[in-house]
Protein backbone atom coordinates (compact mmCIF):
# COMPACT_ATOMS: atom_id res chain seq x y z
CA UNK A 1 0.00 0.00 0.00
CA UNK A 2 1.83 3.44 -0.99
CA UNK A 3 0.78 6.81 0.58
CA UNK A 4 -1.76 7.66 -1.65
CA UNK A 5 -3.78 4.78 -1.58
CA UNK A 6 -3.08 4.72 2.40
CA UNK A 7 -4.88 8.84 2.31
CA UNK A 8 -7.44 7.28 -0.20
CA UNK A 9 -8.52 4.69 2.45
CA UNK A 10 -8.59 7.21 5.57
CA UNK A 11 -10.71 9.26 3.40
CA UNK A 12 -13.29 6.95 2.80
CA UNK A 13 -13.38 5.89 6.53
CA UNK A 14 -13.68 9.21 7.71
CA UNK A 15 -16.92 10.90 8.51
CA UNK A 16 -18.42 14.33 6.58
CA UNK A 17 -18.88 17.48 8.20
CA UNK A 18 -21.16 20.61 7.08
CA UNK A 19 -18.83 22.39 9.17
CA UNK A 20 -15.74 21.00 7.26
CA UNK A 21 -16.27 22.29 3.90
CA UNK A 22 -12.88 21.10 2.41
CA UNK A 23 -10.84 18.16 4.34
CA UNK A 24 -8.42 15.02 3.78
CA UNK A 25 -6.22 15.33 0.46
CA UNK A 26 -6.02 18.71 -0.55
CA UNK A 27 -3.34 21.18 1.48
CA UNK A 28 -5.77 22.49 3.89
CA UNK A 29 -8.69 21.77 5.45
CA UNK A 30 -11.40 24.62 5.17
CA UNK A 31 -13.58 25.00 8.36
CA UNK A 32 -16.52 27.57 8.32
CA UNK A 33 -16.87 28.53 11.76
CA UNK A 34 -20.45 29.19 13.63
CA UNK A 35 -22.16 32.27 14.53
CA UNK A 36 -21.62 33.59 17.94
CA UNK A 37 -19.07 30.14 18.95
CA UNK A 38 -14.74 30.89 19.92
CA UNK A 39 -12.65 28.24 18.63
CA UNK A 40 -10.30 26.17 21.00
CA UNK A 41 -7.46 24.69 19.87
CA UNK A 42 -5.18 22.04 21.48
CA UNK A 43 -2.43 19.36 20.95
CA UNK A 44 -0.67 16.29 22.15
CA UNK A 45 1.59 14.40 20.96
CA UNK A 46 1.68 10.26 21.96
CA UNK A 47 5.16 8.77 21.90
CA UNK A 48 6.70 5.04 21.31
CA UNK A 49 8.25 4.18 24.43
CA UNK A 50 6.75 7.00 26.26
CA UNK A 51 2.94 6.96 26.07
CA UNK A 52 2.62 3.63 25.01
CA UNK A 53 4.30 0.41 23.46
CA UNK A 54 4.17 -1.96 20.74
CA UNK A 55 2.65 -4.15 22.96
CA UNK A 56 -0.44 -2.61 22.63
CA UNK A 57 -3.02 -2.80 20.01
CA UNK A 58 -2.48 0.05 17.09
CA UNK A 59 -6.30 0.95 17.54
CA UNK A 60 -6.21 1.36 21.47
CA UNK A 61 -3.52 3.84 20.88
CA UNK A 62 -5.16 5.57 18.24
CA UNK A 63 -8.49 5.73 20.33
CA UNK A 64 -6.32 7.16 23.09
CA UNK A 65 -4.65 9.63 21.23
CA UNK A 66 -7.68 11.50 20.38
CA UNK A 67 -8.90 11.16 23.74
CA UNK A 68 -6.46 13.27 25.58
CA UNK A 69 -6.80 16.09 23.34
CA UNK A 70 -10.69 15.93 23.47
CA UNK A 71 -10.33 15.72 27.62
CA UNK A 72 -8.67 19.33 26.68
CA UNK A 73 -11.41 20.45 24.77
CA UNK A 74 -13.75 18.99 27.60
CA UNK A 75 -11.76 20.80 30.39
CA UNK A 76 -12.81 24.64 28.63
CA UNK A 77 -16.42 23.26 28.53
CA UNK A 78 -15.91 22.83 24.55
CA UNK A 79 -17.60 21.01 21.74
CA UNK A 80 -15.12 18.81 19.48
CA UNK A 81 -15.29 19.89 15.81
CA UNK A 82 -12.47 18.58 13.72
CA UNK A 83 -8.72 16.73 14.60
CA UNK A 84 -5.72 16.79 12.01
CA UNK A 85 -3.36 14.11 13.01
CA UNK A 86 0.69 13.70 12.30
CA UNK A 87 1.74 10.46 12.60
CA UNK A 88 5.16 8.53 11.50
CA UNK A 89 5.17 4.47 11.77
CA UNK A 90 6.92 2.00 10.28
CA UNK A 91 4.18 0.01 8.69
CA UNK A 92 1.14 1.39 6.77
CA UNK A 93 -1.22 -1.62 7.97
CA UNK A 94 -0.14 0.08 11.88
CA UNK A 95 -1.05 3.34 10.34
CA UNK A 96 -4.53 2.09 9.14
CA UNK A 97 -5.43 0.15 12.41
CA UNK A 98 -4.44 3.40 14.68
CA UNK A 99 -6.72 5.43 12.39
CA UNK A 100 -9.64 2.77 12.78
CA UNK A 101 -9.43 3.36 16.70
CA UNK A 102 -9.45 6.83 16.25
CA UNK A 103 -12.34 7.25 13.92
CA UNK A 104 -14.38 5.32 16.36
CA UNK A 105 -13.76 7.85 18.82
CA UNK A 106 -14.30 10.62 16.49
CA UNK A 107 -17.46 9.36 15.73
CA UNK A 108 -19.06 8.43 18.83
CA UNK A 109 -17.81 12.20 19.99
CA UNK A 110 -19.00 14.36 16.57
CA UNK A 111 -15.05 14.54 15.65
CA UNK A 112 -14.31 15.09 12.16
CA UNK A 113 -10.68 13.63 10.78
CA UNK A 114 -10.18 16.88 8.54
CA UNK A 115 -6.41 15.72 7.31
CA UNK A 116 -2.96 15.53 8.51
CA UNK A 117 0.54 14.25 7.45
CA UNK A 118 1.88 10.90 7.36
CA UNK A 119 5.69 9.78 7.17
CA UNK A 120 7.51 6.46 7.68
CA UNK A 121 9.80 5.96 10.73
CA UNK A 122 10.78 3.10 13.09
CA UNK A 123 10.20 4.73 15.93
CA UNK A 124 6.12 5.30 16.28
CA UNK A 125 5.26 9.05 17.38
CA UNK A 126 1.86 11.16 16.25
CA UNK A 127 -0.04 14.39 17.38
CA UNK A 128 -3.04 15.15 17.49
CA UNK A 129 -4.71 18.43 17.44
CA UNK A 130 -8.31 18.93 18.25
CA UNK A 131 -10.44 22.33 17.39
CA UNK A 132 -13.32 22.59 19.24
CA UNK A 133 -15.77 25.58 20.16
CA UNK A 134 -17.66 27.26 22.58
CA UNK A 135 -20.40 29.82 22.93
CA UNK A 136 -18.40 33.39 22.67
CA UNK A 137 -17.26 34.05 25.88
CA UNK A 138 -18.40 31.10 27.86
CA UNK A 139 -15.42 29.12 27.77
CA UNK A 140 -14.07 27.54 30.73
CA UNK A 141 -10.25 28.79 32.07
CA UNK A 142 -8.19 27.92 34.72
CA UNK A 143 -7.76 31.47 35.90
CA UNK A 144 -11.05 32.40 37.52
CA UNK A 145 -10.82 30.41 41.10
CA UNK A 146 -12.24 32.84 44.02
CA UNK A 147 -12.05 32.32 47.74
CA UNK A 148 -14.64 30.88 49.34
CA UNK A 149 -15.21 27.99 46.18
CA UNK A 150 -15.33 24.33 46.54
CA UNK A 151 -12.96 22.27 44.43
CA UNK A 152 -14.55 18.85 42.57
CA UNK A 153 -13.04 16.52 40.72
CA UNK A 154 -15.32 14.21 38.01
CA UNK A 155 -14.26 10.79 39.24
CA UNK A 156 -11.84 8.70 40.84
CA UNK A 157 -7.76 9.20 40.98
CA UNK A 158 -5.28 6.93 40.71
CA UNK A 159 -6.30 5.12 37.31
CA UNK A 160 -3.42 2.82 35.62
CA UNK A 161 -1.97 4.58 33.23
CA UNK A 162 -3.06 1.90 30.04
CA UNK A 163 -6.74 2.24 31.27
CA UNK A 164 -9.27 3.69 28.28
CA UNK A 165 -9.66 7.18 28.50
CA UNK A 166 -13.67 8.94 28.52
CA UNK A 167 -12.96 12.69 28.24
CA UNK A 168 -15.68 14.24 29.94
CA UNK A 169 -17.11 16.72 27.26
CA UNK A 170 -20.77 16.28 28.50
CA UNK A 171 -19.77 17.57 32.09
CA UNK A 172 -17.36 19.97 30.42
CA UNK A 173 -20.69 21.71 28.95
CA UNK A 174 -22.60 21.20 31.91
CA UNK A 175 -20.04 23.16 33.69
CA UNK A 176 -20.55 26.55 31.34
CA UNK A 177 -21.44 29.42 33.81
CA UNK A 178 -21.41 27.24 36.68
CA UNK A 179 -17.71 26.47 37.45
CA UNK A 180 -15.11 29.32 38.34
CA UNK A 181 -12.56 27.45 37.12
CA UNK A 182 -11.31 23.95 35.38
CA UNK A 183 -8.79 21.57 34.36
CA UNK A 184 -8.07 18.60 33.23
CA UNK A 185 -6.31 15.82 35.26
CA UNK A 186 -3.48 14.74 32.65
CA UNK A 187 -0.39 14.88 35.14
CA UNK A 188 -1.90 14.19 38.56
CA UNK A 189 -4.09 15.76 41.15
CA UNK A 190 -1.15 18.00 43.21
CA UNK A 191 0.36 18.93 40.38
CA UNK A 192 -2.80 20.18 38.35
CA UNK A 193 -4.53 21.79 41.22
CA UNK A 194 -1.15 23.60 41.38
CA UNK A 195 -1.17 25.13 38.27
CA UNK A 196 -4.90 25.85 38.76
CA UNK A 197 -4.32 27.42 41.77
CA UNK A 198 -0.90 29.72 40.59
CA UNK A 199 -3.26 31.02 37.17
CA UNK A 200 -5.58 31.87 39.83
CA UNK A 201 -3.79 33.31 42.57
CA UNK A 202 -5.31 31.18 45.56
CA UNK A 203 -4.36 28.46 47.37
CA UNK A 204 -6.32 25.22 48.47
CA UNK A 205 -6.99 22.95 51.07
CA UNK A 206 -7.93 19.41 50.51
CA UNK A 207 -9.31 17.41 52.79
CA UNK A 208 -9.91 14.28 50.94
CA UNK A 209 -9.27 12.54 47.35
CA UNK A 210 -11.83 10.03 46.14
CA UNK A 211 -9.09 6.81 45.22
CA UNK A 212 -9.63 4.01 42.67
CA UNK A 213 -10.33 0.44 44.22
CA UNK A 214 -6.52 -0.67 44.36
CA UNK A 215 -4.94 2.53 44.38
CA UNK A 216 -2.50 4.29 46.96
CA UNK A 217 -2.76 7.45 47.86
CA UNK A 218 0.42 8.58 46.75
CA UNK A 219 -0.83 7.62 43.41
CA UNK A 220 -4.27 8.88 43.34
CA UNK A 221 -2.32 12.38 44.37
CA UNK A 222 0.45 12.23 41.94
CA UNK A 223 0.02 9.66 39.66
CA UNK A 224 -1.64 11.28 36.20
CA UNK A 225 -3.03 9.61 33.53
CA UNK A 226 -6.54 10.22 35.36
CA UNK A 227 -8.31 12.33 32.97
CA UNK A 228 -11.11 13.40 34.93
CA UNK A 229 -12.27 17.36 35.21
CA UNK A 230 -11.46 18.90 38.30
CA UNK A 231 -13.02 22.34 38.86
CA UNK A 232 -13.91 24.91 41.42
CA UNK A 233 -17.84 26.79 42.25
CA UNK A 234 -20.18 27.18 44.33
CA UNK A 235 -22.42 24.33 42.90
CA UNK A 236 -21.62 20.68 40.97
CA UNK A 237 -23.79 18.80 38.73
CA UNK A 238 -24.36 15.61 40.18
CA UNK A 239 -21.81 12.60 40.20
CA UNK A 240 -19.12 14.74 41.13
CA UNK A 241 -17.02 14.94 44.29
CA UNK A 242 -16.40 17.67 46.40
CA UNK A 243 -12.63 17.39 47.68
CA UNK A 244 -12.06 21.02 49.11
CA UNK A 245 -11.80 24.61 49.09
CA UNK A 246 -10.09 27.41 47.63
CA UNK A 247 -8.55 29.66 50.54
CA UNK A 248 -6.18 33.12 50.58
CA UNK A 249 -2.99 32.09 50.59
CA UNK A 250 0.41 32.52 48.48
CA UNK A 251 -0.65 31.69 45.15
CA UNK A 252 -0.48 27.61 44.15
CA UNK A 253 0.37 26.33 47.55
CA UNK A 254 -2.02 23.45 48.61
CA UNK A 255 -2.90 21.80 52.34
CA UNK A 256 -4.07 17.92 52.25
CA UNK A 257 -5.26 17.28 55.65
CA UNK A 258 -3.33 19.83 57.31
CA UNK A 259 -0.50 19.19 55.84
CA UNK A 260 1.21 21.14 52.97
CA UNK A 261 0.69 19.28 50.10
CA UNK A 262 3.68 19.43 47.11
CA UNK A 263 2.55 19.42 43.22
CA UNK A 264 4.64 16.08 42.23
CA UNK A 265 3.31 14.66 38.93
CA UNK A 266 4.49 13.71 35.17
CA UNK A 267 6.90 16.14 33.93
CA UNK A 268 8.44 15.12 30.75
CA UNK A 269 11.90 17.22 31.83
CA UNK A 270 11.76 15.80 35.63
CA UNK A 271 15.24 14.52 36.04
């Protein structure tokens, strides 16, 4: 199979889109936005050896590349329209199984594959972006914690890190006007409640974290790979779990049980 026939395939696997007027095989995709919605963009990028290995099925890791970018999209209480993916592997068969994972994803989410790039490598690496929308100026940002919130998080911590991903885009839009503030949980609880916390310029106290069956605490705190929505208001939609509060205090510093609390978590540069 050469690259051509390879793009020929993907096309006709791939969904349509009213919104994407123009998308796999020509140089760009065309998007015609909607009236009144801001566009969000995000990326991540899934490494061999890294994020994943060989061991695992090519259409798990395709599935979970789009899901952490559309957990992004969920965390600014967004609406997934298209992905573009870049992705270099060795064999095209890989290539074609990843992109069957992902489509399924894309589909059961309204995600439209609107192109990309492909190259041939022995080392397997792709990114994904994702553009998604919101109503004009109802996105949700990390920067808008007040004193005197609660902090939630979606679910329970301490996941392994090969476990299927479900961004939470329903919540995410449930969250619109309602939450103060909201993130993601990519790269652990202490660590993502830090950078919360420092955008906002509070502090927190936490007096409990809601731990998978199995789990330690030390991972359900620091562990990543959780991808649940953790966010701060007065009020939660139901299913949620209150763990906290934001308090005055020098900006990003956190208290679990009394105790200061340090942001440890996934840091690709961590020596």
């Amino acid at each position: 199979m050469n690259e051509l026939e390879l793009v020929d395939r993907l096309r006709r696997l791939s969904s349509p889109s009213k919104d994407v007027v123009l998308g796999i095989g020509d140089d760009c995709a065309i998007y015609r936005p909607r009236v009144g919605e801001e566009l969000l963009f995000t990326t991540d990028q899934m490494v061999e050896g890294v994020h994943f290995t060989q061991a695992q099925s090519a259409a798990s890791i395709g599935e979970r590349a789009l899901a952490r970018s559309l957990s992004d999209i969920a965390a600014m209480g967004g609406e997934p329209r298209f992905c573009i993916v870049a992705i270099a592997a060795p064999d095209p068969k890989w290539i074609e199984d990843f992109y069957r994972g992902l489509l399924r994803l894309a589909k059961r989410t309204g995600t439209t594959l609107a192109g990309g790039d492909l190259a041939r490598d022995e080392k397997i690496r792709c990114d994904v972006m994702v553009c998604g929308s919101a109503p004009r100026g109802k996105a949700l940002r990390r920067d808008g914690a007040r004193v005197g919130d609660s902090i939630f998080v979606s679910g329970r911590l301490g996941k392994p890190w090969d476990r299927r991903i479900e961004p939470r885009l329903e919540l995410g839009k449930k969250l619109r006007g309602l939450a103060t503030a909201c993130i993601d949980l990519s790269d652990g609880l202490s660590l993502d409640l830090h950078r919360l916390c420092v955008a906002s310029g509070v502090a927190a106290e936490i007096d409990r974290v809601p731990a998978m069956r199995g789990a330690t605490m030390e991972r359900a705190l620091h562990g990543g790979e959780d991808y649940e929505l953790l966010f701060t208001g007065k009020n939660a939609p139901r299913g949620v779990t209150r763990i906290g509060r934001v308090v005055r205090g020098e900006a990003g510093k956190i208290q679990f049980q009394g105790q200061p609390l340090e942001p440890h978590g996934y840091d690709h540069f961590h020596d």
